[in-house]
N, C-alpha and C. Protein backbone atom coordinates (compact mmCIF):
# COMPACT_ATOMS: atom_id res chain seq x y z
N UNK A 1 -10.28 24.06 7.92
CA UNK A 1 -10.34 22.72 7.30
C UNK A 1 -9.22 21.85 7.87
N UNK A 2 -9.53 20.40 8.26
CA UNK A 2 -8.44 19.51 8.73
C UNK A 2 -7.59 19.23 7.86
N UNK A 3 -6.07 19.15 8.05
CA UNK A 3 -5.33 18.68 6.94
C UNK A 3 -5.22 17.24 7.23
N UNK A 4 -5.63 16.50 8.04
CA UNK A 4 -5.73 15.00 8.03
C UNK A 4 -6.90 14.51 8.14
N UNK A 5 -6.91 13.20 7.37
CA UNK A 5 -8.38 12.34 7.78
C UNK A 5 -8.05 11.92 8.91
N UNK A 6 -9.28 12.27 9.58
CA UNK A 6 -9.60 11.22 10.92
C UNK A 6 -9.46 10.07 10.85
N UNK A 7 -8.98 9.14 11.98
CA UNK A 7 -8.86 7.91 11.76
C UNK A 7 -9.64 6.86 13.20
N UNK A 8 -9.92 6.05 13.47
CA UNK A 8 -10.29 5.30 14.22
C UNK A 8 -8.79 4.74 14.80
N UNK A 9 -8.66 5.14 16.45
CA UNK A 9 -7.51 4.79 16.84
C UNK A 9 -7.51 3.32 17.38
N UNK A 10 -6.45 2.52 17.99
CA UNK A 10 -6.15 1.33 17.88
C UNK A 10 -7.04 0.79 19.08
N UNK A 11 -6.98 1.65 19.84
CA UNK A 11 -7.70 1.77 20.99
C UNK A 11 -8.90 1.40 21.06
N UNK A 12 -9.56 1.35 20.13
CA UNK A 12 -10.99 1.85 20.05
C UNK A 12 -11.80 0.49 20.20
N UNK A 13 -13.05 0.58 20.34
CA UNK A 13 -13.65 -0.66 20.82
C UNK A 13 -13.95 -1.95 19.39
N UNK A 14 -13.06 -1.77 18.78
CA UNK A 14 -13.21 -2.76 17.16
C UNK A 14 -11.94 -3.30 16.78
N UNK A 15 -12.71 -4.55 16.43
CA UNK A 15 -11.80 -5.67 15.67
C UNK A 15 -10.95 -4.54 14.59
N UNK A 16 -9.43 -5.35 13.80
CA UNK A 16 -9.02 -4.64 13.30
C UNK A 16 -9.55 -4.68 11.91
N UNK A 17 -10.32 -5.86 11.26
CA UNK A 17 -10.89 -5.52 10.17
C UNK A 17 -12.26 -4.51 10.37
N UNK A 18 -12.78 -4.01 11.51
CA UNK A 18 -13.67 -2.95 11.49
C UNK A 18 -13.03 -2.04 11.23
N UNK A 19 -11.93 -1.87 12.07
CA UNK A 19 -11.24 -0.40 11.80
C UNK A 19 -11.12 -0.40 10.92
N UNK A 20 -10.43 -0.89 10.44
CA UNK A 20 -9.89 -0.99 8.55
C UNK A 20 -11.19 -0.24 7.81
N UNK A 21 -12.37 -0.89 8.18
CA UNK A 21 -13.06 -0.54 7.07
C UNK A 21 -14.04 0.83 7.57
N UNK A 22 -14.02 1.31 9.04
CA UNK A 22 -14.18 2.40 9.30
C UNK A 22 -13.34 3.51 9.07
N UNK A 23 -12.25 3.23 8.73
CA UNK A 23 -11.00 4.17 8.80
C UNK A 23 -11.32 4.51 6.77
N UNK A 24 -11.44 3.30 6.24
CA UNK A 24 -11.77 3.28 4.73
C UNK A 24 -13.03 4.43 4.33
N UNK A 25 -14.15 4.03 5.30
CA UNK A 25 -15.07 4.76 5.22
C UNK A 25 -14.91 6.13 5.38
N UNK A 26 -13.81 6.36 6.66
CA UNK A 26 -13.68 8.26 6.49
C UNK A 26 -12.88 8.59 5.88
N UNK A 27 -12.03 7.85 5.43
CA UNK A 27 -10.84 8.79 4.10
C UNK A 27 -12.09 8.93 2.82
N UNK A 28 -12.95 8.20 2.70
CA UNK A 28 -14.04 8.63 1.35
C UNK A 28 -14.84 9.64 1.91
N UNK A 29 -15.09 9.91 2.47
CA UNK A 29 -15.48 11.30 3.45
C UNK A 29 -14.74 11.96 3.19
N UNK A 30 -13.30 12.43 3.10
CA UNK A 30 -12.62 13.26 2.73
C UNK A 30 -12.15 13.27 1.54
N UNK A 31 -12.64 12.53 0.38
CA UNK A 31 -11.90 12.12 -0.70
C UNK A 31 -12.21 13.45 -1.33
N UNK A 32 -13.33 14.31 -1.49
CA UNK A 32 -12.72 15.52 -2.12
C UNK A 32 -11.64 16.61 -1.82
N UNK A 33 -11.21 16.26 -1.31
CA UNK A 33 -9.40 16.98 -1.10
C UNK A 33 -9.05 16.35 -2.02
N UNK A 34 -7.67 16.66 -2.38
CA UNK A 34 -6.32 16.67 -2.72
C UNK A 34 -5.75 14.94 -2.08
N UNK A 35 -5.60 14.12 -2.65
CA UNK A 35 -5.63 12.72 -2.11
C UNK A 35 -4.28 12.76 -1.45
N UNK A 36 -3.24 13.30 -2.02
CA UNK A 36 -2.10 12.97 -1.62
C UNK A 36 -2.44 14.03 0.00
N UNK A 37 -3.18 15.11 0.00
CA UNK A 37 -3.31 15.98 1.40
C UNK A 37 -4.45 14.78 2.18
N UNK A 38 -5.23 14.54 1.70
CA UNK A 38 -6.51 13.38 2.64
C UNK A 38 -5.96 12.44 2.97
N UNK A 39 -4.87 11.49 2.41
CA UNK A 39 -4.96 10.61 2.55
C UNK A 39 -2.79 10.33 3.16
N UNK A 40 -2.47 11.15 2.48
CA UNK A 40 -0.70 10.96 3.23
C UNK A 40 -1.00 11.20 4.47
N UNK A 41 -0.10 10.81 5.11
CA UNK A 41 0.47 10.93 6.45
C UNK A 41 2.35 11.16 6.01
N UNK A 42 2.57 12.24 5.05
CA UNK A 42 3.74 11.92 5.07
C UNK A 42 4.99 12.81 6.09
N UNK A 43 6.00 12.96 6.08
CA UNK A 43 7.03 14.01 6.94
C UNK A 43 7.98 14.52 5.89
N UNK A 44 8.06 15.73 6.03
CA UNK A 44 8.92 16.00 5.07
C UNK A 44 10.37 16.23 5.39
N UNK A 45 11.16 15.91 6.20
CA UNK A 45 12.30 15.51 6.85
C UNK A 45 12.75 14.24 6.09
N UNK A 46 14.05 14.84 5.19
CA UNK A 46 14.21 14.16 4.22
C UNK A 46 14.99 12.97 4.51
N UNK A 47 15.70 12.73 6.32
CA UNK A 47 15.78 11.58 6.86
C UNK A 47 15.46 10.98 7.08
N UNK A 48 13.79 10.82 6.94
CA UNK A 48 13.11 9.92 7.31
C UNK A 48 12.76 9.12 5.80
N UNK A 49 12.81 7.59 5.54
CA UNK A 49 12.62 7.00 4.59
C UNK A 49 11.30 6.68 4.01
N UNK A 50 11.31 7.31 2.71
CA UNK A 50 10.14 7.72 2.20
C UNK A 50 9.44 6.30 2.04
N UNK A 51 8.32 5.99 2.30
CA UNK A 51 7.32 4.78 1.64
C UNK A 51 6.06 5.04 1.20
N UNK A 52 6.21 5.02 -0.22
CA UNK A 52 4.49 4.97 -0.55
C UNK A 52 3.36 3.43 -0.71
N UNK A 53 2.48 4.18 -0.62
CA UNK A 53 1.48 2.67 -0.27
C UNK A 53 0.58 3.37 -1.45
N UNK A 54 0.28 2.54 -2.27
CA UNK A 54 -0.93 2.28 -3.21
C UNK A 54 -1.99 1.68 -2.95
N UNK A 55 -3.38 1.90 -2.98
CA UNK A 55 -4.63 0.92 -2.77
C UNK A 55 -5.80 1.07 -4.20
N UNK A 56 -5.68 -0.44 -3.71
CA UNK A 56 -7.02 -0.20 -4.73
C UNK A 56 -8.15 -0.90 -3.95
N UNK A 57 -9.10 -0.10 -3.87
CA UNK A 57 -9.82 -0.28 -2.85
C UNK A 57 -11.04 -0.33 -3.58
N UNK A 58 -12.69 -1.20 -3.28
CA UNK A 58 -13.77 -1.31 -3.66
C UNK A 58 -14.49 -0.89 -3.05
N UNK A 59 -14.49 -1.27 -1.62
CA UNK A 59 -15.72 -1.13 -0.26
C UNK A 59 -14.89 -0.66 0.37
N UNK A 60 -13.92 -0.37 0.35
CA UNK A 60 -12.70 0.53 1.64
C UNK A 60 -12.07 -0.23 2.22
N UNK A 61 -12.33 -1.46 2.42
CA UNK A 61 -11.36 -2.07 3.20
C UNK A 61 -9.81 -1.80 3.13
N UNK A 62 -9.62 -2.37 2.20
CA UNK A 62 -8.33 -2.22 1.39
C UNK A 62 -7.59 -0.42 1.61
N UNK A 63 -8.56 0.36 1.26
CA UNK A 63 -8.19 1.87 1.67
C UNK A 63 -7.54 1.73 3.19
N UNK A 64 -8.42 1.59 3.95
CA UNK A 64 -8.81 1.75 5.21
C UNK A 64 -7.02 0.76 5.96
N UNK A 65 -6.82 -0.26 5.47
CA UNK A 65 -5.47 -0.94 5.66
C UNK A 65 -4.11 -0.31 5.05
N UNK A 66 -4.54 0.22 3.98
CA UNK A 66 -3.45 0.90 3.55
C UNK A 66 -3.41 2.50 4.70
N UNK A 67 -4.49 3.17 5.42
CA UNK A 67 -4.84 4.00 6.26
C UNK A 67 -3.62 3.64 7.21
N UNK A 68 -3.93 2.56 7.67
CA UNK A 68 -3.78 1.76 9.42
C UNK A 68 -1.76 1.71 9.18
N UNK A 69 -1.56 0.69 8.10
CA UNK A 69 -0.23 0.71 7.67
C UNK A 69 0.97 2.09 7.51
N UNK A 70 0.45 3.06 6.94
CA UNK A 70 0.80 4.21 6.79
C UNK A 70 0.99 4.87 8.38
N UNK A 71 -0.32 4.68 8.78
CA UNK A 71 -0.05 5.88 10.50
C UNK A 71 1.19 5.01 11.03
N UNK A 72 1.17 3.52 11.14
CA UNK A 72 2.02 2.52 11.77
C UNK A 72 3.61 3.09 11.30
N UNK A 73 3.60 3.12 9.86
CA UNK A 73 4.75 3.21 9.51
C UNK A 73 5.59 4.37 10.29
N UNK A 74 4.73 5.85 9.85
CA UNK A 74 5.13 6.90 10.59
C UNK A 74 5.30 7.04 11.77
N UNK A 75 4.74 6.16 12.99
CA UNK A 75 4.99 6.03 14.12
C UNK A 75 6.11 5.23 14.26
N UNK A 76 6.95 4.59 13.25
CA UNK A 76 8.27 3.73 13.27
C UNK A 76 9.41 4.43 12.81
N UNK A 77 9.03 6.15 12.29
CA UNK A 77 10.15 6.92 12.25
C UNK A 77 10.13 7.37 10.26
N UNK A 78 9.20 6.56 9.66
CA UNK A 78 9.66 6.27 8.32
C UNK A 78 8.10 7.72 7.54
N UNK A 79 8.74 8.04 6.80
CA UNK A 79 7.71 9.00 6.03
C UNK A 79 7.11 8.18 5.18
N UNK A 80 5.71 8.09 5.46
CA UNK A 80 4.79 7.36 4.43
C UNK A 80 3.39 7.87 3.93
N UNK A 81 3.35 7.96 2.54
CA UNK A 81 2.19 8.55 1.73
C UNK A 81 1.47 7.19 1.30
N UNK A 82 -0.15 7.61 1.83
CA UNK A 82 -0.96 6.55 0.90
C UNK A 82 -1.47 7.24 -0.05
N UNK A 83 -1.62 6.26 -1.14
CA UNK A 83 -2.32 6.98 -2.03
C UNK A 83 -2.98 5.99 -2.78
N UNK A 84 -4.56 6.91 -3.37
CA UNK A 84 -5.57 5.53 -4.05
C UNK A 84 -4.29 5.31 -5.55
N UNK A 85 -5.00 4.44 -5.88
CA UNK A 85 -4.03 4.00 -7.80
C UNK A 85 -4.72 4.85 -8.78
N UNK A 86 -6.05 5.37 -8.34
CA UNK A 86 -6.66 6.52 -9.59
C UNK A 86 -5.94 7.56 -9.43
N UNK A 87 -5.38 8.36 -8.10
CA UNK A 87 -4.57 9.62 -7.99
C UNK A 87 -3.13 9.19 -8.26
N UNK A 88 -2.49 8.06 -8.56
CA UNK A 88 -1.34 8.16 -8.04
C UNK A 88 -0.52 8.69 -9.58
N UNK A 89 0.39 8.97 -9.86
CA UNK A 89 0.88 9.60 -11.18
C UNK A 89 2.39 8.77 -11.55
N UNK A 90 1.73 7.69 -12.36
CA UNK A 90 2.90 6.78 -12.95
C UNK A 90 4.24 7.40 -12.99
N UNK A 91 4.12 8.39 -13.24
CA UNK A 91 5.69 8.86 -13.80
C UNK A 91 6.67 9.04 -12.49
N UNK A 92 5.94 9.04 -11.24
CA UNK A 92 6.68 9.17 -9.88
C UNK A 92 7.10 7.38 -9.62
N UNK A 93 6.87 6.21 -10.40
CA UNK A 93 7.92 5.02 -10.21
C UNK A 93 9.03 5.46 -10.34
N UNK A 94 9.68 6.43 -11.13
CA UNK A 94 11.11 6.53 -11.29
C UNK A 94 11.71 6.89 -9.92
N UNK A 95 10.68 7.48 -9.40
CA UNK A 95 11.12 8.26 -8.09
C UNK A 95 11.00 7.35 -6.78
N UNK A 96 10.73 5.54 -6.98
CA UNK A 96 10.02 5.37 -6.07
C UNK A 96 11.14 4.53 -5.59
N UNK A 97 11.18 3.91 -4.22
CA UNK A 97 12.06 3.57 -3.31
C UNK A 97 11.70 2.08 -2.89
N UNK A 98 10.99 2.62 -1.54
CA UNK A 98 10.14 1.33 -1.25
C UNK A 98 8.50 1.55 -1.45
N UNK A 99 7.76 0.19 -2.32
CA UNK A 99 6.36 0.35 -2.67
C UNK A 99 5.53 -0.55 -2.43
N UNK A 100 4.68 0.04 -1.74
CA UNK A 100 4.05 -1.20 -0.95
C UNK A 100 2.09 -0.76 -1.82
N UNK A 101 1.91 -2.42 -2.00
CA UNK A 101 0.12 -2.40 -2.68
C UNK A 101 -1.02 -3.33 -1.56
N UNK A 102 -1.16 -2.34 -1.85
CA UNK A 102 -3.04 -3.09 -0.80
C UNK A 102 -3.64 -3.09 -1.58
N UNK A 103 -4.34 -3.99 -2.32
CA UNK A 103 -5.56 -4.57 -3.77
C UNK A 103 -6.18 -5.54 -2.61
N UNK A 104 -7.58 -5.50 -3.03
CA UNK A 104 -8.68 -6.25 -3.45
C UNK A 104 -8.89 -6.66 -4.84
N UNK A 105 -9.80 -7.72 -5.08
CA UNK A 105 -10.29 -8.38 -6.03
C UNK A 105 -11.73 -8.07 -6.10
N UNK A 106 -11.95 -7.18 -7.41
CA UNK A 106 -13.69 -6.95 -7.54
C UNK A 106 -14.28 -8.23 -8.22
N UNK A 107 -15.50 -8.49 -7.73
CA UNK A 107 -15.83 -9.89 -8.56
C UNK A 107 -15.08 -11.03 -8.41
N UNK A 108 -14.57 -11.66 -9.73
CA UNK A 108 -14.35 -12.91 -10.44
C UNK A 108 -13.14 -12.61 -10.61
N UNK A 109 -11.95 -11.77 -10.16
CA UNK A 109 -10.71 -12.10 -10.58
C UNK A 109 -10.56 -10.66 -11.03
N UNK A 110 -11.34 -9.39 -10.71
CA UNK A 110 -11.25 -7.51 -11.78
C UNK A 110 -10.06 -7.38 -10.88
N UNK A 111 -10.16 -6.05 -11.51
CA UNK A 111 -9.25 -5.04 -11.06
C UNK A 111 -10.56 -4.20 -10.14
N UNK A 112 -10.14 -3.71 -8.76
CA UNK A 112 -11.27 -2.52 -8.37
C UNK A 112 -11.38 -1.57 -9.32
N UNK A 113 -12.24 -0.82 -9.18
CA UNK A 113 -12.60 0.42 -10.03
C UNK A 113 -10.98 1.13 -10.48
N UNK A 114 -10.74 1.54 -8.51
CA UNK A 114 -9.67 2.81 -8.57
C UNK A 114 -8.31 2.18 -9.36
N UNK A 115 -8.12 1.25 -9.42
CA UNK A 115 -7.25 0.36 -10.00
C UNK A 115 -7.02 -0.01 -11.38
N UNK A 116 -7.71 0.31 -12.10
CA UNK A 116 -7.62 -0.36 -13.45
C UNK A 116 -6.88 0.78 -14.41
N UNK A 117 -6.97 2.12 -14.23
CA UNK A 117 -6.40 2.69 -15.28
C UNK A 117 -4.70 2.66 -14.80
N UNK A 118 -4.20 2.77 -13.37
CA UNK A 118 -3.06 2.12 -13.09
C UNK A 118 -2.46 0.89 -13.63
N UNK A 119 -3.48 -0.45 -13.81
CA UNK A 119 -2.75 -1.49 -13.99
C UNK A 119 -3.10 -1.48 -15.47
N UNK A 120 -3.67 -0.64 -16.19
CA UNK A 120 -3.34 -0.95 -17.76
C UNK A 120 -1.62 -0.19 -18.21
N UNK A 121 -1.60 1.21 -17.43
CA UNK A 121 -0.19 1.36 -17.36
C UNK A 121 0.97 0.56 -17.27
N UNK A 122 0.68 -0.23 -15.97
CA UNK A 122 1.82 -0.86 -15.51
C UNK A 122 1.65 -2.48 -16.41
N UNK A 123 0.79 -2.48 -17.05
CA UNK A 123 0.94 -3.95 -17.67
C UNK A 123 1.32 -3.85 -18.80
N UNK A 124 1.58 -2.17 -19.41
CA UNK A 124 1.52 -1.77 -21.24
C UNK A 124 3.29 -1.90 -20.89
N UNK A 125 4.03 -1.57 -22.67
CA UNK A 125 4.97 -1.56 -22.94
C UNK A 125 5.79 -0.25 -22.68
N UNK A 126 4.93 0.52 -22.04
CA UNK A 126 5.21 2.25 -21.32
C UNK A 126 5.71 1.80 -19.60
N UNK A 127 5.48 0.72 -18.94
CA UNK A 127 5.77 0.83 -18.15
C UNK A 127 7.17 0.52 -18.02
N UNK A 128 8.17 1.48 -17.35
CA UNK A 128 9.43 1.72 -17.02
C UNK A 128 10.00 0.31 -16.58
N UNK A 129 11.56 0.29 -16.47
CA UNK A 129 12.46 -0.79 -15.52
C UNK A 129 11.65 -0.14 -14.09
N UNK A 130 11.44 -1.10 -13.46
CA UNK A 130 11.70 -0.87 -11.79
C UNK A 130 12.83 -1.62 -10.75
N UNK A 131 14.11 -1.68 -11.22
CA UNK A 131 15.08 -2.61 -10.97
C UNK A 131 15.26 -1.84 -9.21
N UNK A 132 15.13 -0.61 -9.23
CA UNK A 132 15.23 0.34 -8.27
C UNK A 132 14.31 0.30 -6.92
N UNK A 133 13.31 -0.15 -7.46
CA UNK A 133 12.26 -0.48 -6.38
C UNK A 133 12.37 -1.70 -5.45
N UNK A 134 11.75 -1.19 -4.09
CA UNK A 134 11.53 -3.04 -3.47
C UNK A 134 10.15 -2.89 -2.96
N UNK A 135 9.70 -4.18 -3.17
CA UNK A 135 8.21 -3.81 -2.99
C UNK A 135 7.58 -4.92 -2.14
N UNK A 136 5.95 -5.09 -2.13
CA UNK A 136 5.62 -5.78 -1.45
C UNK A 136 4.07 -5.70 -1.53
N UNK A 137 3.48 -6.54 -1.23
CA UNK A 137 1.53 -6.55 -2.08
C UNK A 137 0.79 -7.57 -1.16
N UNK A 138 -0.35 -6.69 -0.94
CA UNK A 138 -1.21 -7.52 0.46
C UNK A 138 -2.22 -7.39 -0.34
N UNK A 139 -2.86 -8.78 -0.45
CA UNK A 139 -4.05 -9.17 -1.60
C UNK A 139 -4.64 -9.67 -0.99
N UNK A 140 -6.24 -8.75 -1.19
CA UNK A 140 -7.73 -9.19 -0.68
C UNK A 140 -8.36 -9.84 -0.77
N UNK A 141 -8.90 -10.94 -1.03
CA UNK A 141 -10.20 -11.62 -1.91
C UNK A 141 -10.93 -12.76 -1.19
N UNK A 142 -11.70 -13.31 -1.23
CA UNK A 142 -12.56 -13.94 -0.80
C UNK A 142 -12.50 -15.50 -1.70
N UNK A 143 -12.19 -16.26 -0.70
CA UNK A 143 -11.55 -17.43 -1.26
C UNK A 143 -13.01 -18.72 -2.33
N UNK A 144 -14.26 -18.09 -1.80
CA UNK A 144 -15.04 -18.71 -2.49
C UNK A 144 -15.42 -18.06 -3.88
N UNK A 145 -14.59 -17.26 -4.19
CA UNK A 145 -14.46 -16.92 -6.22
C UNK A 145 -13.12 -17.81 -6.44
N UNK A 146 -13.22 -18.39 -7.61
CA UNK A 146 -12.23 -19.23 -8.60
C UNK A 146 -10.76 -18.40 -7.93
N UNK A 147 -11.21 -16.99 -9.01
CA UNK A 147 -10.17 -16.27 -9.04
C UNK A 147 -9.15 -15.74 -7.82
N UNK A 148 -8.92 -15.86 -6.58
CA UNK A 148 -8.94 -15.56 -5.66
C UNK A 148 -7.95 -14.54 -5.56
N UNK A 149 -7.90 -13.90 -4.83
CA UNK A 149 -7.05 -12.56 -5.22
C UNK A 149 -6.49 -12.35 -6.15
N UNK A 150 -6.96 -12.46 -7.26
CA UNK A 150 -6.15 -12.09 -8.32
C UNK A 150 -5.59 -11.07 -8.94
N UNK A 151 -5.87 -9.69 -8.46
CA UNK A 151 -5.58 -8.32 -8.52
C UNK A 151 -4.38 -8.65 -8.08
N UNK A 152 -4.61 -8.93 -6.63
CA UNK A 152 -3.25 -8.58 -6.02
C UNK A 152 -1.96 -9.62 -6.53
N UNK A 153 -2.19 -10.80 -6.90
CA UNK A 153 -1.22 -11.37 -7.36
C UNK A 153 -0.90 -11.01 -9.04
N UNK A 154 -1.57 -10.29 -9.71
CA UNK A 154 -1.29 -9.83 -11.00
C UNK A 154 -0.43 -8.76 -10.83
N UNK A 155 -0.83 -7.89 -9.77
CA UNK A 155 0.10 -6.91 -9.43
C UNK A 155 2.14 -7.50 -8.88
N UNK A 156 1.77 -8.79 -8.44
CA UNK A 156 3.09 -9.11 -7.81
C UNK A 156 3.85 -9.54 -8.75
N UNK A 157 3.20 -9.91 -9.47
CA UNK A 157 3.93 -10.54 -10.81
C UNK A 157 4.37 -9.50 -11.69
N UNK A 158 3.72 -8.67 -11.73
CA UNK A 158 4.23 -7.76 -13.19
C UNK A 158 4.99 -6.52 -12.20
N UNK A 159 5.39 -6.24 -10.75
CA UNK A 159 6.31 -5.75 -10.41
C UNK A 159 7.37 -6.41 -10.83
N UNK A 160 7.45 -8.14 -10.45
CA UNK A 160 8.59 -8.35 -10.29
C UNK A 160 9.27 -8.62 -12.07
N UNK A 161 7.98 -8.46 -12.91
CA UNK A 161 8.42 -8.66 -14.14
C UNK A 161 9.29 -7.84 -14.60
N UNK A 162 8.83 -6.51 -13.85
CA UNK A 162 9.65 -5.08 -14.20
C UNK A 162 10.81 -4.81 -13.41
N UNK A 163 11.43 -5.75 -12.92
CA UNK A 163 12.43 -5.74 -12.04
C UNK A 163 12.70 -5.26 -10.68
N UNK A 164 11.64 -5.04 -10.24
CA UNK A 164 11.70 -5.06 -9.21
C UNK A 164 11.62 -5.74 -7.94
N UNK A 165 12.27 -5.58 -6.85
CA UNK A 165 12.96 -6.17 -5.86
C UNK A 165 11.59 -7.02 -4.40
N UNK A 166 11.46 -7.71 -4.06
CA UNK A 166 10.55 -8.12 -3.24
C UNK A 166 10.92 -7.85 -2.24
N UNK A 167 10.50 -6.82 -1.32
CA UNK A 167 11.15 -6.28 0.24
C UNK A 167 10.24 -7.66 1.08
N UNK A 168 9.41 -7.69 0.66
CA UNK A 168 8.53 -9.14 1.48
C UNK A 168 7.75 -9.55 0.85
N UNK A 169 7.33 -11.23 1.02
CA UNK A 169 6.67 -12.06 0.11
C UNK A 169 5.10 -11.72 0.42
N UNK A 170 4.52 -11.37 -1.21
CA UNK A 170 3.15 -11.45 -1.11
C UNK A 170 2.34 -12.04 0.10
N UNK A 171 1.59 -11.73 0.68
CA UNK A 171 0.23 -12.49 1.60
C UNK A 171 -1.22 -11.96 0.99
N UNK A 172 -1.94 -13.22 0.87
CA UNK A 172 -3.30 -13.10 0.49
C UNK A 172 -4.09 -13.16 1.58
N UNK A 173 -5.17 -12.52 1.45
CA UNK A 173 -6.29 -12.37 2.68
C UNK A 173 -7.19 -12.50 2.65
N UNK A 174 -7.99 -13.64 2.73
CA UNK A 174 -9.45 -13.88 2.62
C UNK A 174 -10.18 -12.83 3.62
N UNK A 175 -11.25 -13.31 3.16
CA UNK A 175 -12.32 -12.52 4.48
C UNK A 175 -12.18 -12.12 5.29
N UNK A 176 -11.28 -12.65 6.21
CA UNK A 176 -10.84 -12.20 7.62
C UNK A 176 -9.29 -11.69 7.40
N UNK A 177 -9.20 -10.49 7.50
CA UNK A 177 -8.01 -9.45 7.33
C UNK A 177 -7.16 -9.07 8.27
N UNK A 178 -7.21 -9.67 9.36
CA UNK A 178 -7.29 -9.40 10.66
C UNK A 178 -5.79 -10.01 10.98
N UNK A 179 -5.34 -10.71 10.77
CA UNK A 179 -4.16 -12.03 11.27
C UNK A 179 -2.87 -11.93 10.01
N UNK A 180 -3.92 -12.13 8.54
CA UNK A 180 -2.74 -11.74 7.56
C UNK A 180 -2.32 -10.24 7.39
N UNK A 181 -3.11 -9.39 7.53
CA UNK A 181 -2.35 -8.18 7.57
C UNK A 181 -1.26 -7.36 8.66
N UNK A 182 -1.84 -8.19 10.08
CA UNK A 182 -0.81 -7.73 11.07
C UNK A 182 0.52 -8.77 11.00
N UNK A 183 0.38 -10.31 9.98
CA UNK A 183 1.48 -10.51 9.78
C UNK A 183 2.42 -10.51 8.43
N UNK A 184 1.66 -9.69 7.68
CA UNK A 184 2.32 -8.60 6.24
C UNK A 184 2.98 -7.31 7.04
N UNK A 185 2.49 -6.74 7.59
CA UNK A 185 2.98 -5.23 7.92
C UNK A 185 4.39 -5.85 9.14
N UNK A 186 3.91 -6.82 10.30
CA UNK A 186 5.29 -7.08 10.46
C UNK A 186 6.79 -7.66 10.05
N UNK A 187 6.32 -8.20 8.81
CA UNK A 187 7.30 -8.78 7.87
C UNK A 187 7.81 -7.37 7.03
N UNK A 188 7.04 -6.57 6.72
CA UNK A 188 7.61 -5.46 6.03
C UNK A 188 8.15 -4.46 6.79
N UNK A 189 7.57 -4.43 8.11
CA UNK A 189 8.15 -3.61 9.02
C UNK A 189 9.76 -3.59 9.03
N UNK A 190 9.64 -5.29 9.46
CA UNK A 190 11.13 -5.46 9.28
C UNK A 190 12.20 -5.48 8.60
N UNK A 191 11.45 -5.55 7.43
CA UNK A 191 12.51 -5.81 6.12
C UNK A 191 12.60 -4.22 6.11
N UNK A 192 11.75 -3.15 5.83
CA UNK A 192 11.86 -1.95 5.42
C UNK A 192 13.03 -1.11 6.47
N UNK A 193 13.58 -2.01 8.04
CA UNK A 193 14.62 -1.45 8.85
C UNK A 193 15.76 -2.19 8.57
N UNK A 194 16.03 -3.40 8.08
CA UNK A 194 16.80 -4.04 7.93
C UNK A 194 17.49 -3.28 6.61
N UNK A 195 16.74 -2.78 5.44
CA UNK A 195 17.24 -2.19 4.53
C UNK A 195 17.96 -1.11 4.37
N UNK A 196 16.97 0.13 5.41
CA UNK A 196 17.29 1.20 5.59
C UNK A 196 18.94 1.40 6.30
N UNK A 197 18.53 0.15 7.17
CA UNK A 197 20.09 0.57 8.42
C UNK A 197 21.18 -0.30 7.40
N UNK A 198 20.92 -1.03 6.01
CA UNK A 198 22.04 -1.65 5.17
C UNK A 198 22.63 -0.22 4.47
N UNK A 199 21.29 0.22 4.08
CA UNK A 199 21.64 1.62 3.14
C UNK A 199 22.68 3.16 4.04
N UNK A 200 22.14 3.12 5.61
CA UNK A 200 22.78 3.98 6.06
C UNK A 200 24.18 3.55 6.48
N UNK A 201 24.36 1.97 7.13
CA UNK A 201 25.71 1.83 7.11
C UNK A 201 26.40 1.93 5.64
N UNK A 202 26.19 2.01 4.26
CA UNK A 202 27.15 1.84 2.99
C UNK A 202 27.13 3.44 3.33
N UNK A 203 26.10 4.33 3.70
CA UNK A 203 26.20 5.47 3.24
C UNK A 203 27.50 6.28 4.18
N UNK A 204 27.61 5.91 5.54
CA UNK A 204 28.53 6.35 6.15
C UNK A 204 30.18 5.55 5.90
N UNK A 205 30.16 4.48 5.48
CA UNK A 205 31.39 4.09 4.93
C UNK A 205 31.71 4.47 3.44
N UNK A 206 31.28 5.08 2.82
CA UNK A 206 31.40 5.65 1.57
C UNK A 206 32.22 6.78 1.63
């Protein structure tokens, strides 16, 4: 049995919102595994800076970007787990560092499916301080509903309600995913080295 999902490499003869949503399509192909085994790409080399990615995904797209982001990350040196928001296990915010969300908008303004028992957590009076976290949220939606990404900006808001830190400013993504997501992941790229090398210089002058 493979311990990784296959992925559609960069290479390959498709736009990057195909990949996205071919890459979406074979992690649900593998979704009966163990999500955190189907779907991480993580390293367990505890020098490398951990990042988890959350998705809430409808049609995969959204999966499939949180896919693409993750391999990227790990090819930049940094350990990164994706994981859908139905597997992910609230009680690991305490544990969390840097957190990055890929949402879509189902309909009129929903939550996706995989998404909703997550964001009743994180919107109840159970959800923890996240003063600790820095985060960051790439929102899907299709600009001809009212609501227009509204997942993903409900999500940005009630991070930062919970105190947590903005490693990079929200981007919304209509239809074409293609331009705002390669310029979300390079904004976070950067911020997520700029941080790391703040945190390792305090750590060696300490």
């Amino acid at each position: 049995m493979m311990d990784t999902v296959p992925y559609i490499p960069e290479n390959a003869p498709f736009t990057p919102s195909q990949r996205a949503w071919l890459n979406g399509f074979l992690a649900g192909l593998f979704s009966s595994r163990p999500v955190q085994q189907a779907t991480a790409t993580s390293a367990t080399s505890s020098s490398r800076p951990a990042v988890t990615i959350l998705f809430g995904s409808q049609t995969g797209t959204a999966e499939g970007l949180a896919q693409e982001a993750g391999r990227r990350l790990n090819q930049q040196g940094f350990s990164a787990t994706v994981v859908g928001m139905d597997a992910y296990d609230p009680a690991r915010l305490a544990e969390e560092r840097f957190l990055l969300v890929i949402t879509s908008t189902y309909g009129d303004g929903d939550m996706p499916d995989n998404a909703q028992t997550f964001w009743d957590f994180l919107s109840s009076d159970q959800a923890p301080s996240l003063s600790h976290v820095q985060f960051s949220v790439l929102a899907l939606g299709d600009s001809s509903y009212p609501n227009f990404c509204a997942a993903g900006k409900a999500f940005d808001a009630r991070l930062d309600a919970l105190g947590a830190h903005r490693l990079h400013p929200r981007i919304d993504c209509d239809v074409d995913v293609e331009a705002p997501f390669e310029q979300w992941f390079e904004g976070i790229l950067k911020a997520l080295k700029t941080a790391t090398a703040a945190e390792s210089s305090l750590q060696q002058t300490a």
